[in-house]
N, C-alpha and C. Protein backbone atom coordinates (compact mmCIF):
# COMPACT_ATOMS: atom_id res chain seq x y z
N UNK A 1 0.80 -1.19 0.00
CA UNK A 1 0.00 0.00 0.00
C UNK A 1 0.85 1.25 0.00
N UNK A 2 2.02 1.31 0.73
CA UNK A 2 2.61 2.64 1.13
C UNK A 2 3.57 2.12 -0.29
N UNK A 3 3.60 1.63 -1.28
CA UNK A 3 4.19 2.32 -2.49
C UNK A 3 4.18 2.68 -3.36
N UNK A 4 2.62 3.18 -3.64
CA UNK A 4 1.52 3.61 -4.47
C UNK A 4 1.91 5.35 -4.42
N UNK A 5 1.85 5.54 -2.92
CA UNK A 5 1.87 6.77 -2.72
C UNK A 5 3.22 7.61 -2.98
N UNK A 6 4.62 6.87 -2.44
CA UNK A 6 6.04 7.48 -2.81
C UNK A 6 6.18 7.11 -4.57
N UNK A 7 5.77 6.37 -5.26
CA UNK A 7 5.71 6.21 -6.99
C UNK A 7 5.22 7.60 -7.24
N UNK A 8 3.98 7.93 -6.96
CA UNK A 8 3.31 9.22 -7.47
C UNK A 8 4.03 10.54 -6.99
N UNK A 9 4.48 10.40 -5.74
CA UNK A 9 5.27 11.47 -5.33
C UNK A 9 6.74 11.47 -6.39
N UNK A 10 7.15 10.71 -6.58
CA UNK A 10 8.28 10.09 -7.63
C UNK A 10 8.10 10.97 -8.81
N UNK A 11 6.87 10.50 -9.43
CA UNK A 11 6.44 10.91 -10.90
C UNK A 11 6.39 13.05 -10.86
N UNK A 12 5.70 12.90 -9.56
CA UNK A 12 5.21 14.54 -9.17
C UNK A 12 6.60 14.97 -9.57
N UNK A 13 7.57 14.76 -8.52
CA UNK A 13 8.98 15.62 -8.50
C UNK A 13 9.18 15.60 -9.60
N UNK A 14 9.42 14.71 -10.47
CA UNK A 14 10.25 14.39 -11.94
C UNK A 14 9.45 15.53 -12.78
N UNK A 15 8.33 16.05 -12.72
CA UNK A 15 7.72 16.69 -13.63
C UNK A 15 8.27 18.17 -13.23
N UNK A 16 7.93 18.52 -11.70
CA UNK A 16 8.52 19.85 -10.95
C UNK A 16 9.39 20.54 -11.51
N UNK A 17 10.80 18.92 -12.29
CA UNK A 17 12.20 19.03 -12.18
C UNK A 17 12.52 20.17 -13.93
N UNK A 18 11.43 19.64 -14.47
CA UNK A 18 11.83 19.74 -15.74
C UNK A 18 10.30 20.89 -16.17
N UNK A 19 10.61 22.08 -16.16
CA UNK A 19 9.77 22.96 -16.59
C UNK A 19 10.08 24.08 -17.29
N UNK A 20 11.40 23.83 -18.49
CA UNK A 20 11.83 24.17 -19.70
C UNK A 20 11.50 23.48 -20.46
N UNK A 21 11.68 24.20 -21.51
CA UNK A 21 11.62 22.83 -23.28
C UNK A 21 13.01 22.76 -23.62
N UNK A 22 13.29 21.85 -24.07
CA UNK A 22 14.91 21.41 -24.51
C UNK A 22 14.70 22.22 -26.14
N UNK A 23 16.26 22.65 -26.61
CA UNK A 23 16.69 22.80 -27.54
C UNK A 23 16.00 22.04 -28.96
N UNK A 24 16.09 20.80 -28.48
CA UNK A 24 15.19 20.00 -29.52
C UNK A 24 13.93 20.36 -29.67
N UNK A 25 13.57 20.45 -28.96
CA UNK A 25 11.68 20.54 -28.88
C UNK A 25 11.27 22.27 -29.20
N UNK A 26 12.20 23.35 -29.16
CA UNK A 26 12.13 24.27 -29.78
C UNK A 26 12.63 24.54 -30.91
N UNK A 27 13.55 23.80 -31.38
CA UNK A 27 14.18 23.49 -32.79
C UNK A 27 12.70 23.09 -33.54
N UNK A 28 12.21 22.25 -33.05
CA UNK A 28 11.26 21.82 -33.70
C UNK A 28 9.94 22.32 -33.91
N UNK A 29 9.42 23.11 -33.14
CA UNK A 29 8.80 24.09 -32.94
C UNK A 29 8.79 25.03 -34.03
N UNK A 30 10.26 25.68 -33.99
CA UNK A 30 10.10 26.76 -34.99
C UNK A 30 10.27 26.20 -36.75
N UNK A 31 10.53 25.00 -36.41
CA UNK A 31 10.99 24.48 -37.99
C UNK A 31 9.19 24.58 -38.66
N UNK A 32 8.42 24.05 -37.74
CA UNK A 32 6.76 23.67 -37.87
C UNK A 32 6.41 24.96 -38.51
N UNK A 33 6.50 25.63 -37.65
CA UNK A 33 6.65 27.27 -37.81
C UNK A 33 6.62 27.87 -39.50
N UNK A 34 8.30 27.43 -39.04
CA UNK A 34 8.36 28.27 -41.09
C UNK A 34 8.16 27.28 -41.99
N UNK A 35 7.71 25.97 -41.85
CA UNK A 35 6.90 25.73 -42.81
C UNK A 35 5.99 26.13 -43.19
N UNK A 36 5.06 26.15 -42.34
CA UNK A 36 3.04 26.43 -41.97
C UNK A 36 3.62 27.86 -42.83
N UNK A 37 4.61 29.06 -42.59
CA UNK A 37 4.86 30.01 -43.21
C UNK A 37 5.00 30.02 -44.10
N UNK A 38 5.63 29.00 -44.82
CA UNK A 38 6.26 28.83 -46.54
C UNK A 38 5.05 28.92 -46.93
N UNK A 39 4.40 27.28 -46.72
CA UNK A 39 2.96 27.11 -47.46
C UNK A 39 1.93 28.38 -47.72
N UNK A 40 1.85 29.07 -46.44
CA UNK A 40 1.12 30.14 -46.53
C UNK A 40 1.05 31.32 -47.38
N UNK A 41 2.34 31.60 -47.72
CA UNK A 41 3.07 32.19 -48.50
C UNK A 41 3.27 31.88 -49.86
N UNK A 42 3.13 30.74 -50.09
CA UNK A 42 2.94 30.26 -51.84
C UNK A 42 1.70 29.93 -52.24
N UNK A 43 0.98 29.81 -50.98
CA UNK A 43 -0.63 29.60 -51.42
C UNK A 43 -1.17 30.93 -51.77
N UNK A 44 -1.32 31.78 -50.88
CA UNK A 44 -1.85 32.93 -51.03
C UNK A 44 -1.10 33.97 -51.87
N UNK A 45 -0.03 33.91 -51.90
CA UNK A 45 0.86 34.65 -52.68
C UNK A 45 1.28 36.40 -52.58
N UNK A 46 2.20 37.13 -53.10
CA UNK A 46 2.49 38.11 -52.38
C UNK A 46 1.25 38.83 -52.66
N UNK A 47 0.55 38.65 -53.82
CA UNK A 47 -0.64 40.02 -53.78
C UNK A 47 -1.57 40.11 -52.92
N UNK A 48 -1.58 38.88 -52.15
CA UNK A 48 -2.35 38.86 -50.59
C UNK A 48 -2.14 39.61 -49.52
N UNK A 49 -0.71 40.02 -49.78
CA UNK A 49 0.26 40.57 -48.46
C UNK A 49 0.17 42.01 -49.07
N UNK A 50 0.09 42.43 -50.54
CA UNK A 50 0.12 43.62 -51.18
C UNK A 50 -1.26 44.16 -50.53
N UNK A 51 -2.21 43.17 -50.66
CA UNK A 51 -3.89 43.69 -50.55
C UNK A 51 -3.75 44.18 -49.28
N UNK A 52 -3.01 43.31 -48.42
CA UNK A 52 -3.43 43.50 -46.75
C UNK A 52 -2.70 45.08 -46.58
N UNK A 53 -1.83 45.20 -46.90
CA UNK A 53 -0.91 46.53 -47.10
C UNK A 53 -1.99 48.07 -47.67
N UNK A 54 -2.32 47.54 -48.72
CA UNK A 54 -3.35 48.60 -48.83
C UNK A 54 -4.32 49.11 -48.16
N UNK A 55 -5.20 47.67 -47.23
CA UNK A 55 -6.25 47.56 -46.64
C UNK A 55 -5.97 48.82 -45.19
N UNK A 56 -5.08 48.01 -44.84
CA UNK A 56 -4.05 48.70 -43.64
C UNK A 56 -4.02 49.86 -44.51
N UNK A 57 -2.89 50.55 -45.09
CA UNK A 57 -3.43 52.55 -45.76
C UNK A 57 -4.38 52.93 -45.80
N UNK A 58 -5.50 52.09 -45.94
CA UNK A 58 -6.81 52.94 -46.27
C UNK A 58 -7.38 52.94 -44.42
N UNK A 59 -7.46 52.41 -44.00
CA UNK A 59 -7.33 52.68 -42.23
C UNK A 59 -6.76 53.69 -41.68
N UNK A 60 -5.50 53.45 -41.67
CA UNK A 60 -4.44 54.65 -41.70
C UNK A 60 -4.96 55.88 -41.96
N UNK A 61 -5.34 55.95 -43.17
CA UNK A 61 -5.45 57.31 -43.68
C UNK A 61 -7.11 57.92 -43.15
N UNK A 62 -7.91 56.67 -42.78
CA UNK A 62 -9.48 57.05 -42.35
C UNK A 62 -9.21 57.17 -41.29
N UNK A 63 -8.14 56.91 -40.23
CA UNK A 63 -7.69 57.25 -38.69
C UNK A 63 -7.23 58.32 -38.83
N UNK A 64 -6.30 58.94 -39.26
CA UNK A 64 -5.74 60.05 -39.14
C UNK A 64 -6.79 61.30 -39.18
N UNK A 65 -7.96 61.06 -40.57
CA UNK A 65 -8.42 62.22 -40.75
C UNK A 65 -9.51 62.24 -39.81
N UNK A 66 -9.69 61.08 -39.09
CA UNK A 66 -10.30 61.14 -37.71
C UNK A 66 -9.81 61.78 -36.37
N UNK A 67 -8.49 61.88 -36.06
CA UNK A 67 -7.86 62.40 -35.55
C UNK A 67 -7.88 63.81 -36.40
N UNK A 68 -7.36 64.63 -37.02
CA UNK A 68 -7.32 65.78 -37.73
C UNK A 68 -8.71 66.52 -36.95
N UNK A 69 -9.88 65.67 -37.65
CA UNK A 69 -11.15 65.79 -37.37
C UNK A 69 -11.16 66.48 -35.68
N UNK A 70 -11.11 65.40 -34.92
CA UNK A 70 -10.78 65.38 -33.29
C UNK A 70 -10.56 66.41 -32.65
N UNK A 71 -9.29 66.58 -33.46
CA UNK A 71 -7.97 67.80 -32.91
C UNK A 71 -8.67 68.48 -33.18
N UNK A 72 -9.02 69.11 -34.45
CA UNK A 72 -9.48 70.99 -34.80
C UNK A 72 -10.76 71.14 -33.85
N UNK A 73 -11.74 70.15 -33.41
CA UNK A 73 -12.50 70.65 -32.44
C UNK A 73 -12.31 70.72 -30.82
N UNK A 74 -11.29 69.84 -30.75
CA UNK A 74 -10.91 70.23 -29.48
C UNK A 74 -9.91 71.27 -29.19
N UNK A 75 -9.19 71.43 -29.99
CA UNK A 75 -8.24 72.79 -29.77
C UNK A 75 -8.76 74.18 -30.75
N UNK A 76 -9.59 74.35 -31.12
CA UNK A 76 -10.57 75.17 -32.04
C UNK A 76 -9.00 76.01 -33.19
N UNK A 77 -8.33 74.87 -33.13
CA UNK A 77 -7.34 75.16 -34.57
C UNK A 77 -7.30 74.10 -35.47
N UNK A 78 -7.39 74.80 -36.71
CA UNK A 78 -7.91 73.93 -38.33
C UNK A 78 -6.62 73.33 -38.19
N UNK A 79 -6.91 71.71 -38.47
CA UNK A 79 -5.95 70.95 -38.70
C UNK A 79 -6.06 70.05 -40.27
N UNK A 80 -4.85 69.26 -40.99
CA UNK A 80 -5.57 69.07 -42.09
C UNK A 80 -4.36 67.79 -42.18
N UNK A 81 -4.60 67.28 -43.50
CA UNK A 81 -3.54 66.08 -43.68
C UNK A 81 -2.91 66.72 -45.19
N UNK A 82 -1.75 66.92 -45.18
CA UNK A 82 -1.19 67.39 -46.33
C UNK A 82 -0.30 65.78 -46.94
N UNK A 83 -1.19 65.72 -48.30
CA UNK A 83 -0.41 64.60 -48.98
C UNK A 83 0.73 64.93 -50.45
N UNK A 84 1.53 64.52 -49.98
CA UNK A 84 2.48 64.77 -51.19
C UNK A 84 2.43 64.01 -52.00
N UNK A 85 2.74 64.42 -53.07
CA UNK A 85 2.24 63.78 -54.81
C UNK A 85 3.33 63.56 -55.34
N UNK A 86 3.06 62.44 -56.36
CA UNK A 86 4.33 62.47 -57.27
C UNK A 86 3.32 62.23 -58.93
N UNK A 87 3.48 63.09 -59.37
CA UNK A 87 2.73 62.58 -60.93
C UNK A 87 1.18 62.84 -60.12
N UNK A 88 0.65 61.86 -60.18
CA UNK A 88 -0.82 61.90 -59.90
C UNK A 88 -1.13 61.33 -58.76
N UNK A 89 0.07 60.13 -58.34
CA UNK A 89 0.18 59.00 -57.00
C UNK A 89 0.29 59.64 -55.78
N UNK A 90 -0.54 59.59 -54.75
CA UNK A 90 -0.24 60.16 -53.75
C UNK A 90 1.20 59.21 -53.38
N UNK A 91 2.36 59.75 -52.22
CA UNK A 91 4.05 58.96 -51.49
C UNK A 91 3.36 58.94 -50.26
N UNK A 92 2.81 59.85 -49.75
CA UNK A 92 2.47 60.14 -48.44
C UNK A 92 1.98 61.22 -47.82
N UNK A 93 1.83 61.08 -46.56
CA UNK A 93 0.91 62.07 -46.50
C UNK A 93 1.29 62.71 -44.62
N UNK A 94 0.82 63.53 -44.27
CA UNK A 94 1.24 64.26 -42.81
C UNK A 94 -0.24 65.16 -42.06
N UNK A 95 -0.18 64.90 -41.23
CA UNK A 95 -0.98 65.58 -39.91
C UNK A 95 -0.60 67.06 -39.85
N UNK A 96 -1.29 68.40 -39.90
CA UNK A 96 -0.73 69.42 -39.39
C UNK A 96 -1.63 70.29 -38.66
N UNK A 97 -1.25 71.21 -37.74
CA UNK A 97 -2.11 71.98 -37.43
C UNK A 97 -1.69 73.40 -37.86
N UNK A 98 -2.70 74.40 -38.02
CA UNK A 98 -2.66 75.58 -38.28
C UNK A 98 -2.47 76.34 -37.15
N UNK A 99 -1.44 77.06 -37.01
CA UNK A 99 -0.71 77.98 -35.57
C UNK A 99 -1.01 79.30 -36.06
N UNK A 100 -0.89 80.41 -34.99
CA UNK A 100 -0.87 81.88 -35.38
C UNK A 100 0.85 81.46 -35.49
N UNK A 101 1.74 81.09 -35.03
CA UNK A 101 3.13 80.98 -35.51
C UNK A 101 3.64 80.14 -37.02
N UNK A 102 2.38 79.89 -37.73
CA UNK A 102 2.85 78.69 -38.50
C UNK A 102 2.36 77.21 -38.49
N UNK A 103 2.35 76.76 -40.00
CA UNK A 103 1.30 75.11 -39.44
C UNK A 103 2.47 74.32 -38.67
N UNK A 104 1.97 73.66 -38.05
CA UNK A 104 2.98 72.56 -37.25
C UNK A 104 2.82 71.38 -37.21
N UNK A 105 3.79 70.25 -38.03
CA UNK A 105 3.46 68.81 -38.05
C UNK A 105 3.31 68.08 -36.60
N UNK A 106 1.86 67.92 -36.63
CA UNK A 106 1.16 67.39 -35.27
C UNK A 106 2.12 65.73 -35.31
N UNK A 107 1.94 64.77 -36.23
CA UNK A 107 2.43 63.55 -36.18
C UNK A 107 3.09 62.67 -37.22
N UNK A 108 3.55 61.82 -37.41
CA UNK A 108 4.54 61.58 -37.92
C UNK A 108 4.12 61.32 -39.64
N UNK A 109 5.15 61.31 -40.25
CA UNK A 109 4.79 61.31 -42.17
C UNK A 109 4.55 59.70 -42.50
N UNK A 110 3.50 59.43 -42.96
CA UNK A 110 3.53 57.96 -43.39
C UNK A 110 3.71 58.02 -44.95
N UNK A 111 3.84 56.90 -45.48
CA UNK A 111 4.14 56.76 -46.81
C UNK A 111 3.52 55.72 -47.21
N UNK A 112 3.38 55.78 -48.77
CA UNK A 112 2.09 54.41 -49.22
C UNK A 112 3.18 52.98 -49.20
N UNK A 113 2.20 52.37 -48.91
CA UNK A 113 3.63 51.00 -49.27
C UNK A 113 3.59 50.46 -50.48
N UNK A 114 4.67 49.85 -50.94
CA UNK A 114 5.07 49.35 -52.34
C UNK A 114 3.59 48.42 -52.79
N UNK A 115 3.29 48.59 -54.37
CA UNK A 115 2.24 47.83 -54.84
C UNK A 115 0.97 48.27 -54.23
N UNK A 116 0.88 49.60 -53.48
CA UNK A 116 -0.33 50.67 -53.58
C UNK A 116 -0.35 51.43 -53.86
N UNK A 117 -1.42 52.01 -54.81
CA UNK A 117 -1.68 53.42 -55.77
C UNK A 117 -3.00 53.83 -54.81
N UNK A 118 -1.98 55.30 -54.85
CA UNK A 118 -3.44 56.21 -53.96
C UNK A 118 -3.49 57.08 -54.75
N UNK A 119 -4.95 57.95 -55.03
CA UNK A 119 -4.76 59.07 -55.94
C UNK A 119 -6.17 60.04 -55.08
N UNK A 120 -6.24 60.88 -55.35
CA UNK A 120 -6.56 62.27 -54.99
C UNK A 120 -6.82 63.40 -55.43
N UNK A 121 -7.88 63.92 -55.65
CA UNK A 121 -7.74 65.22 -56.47
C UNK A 121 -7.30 66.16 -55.55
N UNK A 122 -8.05 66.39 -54.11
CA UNK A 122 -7.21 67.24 -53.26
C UNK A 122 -6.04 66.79 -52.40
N UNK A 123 -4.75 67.64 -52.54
CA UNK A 123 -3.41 67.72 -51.46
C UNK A 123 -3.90 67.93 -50.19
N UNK A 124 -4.61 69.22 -49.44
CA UNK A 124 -4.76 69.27 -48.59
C UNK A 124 -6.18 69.05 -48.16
N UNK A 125 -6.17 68.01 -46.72
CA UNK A 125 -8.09 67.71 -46.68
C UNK A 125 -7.93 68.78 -44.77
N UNK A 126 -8.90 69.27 -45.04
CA UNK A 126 -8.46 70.49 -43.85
C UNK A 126 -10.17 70.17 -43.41
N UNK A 127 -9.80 70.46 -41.90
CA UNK A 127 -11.23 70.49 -41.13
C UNK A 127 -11.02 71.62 -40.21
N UNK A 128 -12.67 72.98 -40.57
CA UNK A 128 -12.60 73.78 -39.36
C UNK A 128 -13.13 73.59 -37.77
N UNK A 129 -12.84 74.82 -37.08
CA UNK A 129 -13.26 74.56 -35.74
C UNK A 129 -14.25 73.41 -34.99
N UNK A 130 -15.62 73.96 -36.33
CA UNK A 130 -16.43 72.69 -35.47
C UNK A 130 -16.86 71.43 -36.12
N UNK A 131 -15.79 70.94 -36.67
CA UNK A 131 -15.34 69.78 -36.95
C UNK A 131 -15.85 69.48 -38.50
N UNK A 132 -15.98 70.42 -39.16
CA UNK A 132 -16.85 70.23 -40.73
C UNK A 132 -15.55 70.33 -41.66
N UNK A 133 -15.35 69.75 -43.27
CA UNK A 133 -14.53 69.49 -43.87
C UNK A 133 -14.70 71.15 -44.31
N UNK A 134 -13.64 70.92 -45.12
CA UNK A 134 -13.64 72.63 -45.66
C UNK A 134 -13.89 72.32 -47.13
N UNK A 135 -14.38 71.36 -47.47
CA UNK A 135 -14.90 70.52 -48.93
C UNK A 135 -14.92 68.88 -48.81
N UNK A 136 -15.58 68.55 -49.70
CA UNK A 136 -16.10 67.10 -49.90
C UNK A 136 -14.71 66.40 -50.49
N UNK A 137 -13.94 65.58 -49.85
CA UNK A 137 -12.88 65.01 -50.25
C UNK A 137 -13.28 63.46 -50.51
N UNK A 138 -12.05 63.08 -51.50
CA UNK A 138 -12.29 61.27 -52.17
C UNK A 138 -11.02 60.88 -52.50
N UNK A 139 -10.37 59.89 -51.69
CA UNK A 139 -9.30 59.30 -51.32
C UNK A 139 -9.26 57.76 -52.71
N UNK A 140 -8.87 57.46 -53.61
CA UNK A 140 -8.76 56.17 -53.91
C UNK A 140 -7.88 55.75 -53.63
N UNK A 141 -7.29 54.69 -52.90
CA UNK A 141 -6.53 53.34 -52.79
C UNK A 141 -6.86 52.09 -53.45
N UNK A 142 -5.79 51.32 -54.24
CA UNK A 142 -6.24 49.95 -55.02
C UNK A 142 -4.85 49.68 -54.34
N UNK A 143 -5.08 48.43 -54.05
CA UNK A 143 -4.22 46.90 -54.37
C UNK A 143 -4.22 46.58 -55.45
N UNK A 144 -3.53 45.17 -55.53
CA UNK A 144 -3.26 44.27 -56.15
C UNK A 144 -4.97 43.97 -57.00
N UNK A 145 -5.66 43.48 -55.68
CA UNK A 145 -6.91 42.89 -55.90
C UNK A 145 -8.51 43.04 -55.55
N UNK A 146 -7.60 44.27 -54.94
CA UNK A 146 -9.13 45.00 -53.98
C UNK A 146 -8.60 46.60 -54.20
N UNK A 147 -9.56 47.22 -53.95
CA UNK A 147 -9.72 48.83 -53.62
C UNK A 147 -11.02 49.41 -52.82
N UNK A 148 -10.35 50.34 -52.32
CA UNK A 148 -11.26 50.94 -51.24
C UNK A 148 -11.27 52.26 -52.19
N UNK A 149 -12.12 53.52 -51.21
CA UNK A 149 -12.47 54.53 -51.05
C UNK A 149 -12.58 55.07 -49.93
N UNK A 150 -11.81 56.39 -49.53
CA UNK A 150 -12.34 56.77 -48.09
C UNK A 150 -12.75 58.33 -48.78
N UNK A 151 -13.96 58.77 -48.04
CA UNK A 151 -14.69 60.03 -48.50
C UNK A 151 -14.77 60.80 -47.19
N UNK A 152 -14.74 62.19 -47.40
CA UNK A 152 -14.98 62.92 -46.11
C UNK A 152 -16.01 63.72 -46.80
N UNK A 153 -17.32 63.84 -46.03
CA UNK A 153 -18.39 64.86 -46.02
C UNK A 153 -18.54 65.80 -45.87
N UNK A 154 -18.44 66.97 -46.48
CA UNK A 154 -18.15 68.45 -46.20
C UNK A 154 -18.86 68.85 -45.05
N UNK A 155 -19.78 68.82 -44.70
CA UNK A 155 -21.12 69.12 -43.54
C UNK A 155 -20.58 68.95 -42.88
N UNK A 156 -20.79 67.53 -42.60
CA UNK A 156 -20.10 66.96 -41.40
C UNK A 156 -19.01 66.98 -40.65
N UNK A 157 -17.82 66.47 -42.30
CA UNK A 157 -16.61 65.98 -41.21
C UNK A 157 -17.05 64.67 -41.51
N UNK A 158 -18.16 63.73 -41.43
CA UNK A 158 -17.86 62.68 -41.57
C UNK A 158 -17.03 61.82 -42.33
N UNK A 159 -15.90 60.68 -41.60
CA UNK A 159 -15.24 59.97 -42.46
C UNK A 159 -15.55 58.54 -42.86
N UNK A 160 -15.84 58.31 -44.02
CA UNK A 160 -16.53 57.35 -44.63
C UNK A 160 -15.17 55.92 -45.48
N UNK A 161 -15.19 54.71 -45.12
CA UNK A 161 -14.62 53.63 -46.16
C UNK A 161 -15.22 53.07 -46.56
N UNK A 162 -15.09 52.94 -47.56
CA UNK A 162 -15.91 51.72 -48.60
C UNK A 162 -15.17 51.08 -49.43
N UNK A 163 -15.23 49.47 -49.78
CA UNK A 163 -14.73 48.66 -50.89
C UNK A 163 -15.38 49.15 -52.08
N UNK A 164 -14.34 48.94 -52.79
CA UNK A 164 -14.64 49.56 -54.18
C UNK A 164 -14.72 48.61 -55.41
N UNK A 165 -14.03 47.34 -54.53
CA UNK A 165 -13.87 46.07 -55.66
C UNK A 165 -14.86 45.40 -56.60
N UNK A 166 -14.52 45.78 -58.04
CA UNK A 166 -16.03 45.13 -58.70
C UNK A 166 -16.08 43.68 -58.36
């Protein structure tokens, strides 16, 4: 009877003892790893990773002018997103606010990522005091395989995304 109980106490410690993973068993781990990654990666292919890239800019860019939005009514100074152009393609684009000293880049410059076309008729999308656009703005972004739209509502201020993909 009494060696039922020191076996299990036996087994208990031995488990206590060992509460790392060995070299092997994380070797192996990550090998699982970048396979499941390869496959993933030749199945779906890069224009998957291009799409997700775009998807992500068009967020980006409907956050920011949400923020822009934000800012000019809480600090009752017009803030706007100034996008720089090349040809017709928007590169990127910046946060600013309007100062009696001068506009001042509120936050940092993002840039489109490779294998996204953004285009724009307006450079600067500016919102006054109480939070209304200072015109009706229309953002296109395409991927690879998808495209959005983000629209801002003059009235409002409201910022609008929509898929655009036929």
């Amino acid at each position: 009877m009494d060696k039922w109980p020191t076996e299990i106490q036996r087994m208990a410690r031995r488990d206590d003892s060992r509460r790392a993973m060995s070299l092997l068993e994380l070797t192996v781990v990550v090998s699982i790893l970048g396979l499941l990654s390869v496959a993933a990666i030749s199945r779906y292919g890069s224009s998957t990773l291009a799409t997700g890239g775009a998807e992500g800019f068009a967020r980006r860019l409907s956050l920011s002018l949400v923020h822009a939005r934000r800012s000019t009514i809480s600090t009752g100074d017009n803030h706007y997103l100034q996008l720089a152009t090349s040809g017709s393609q928007v590169t990127s684009f910046s946060l600013f606010q309007r100062a009696g000293g001068g506009d001042v880049q509120v936050d940092q410059t993002y840039t489109v990522p490779v294998d996204v076309t953004v285009t724009s008729a307006a450079t600067t999308l500016e919102f006054d005091f109480e939070g209304s656009a200072l015109a009706g703005y229309s953002i296109s972004i395409a991927g690879p395989t998808r495209s959005w739209n983000v629209s801002v509502v003059a009235l409002t201020g409201a910022v609008r995304v929509t898929e655009t993909t036929p």
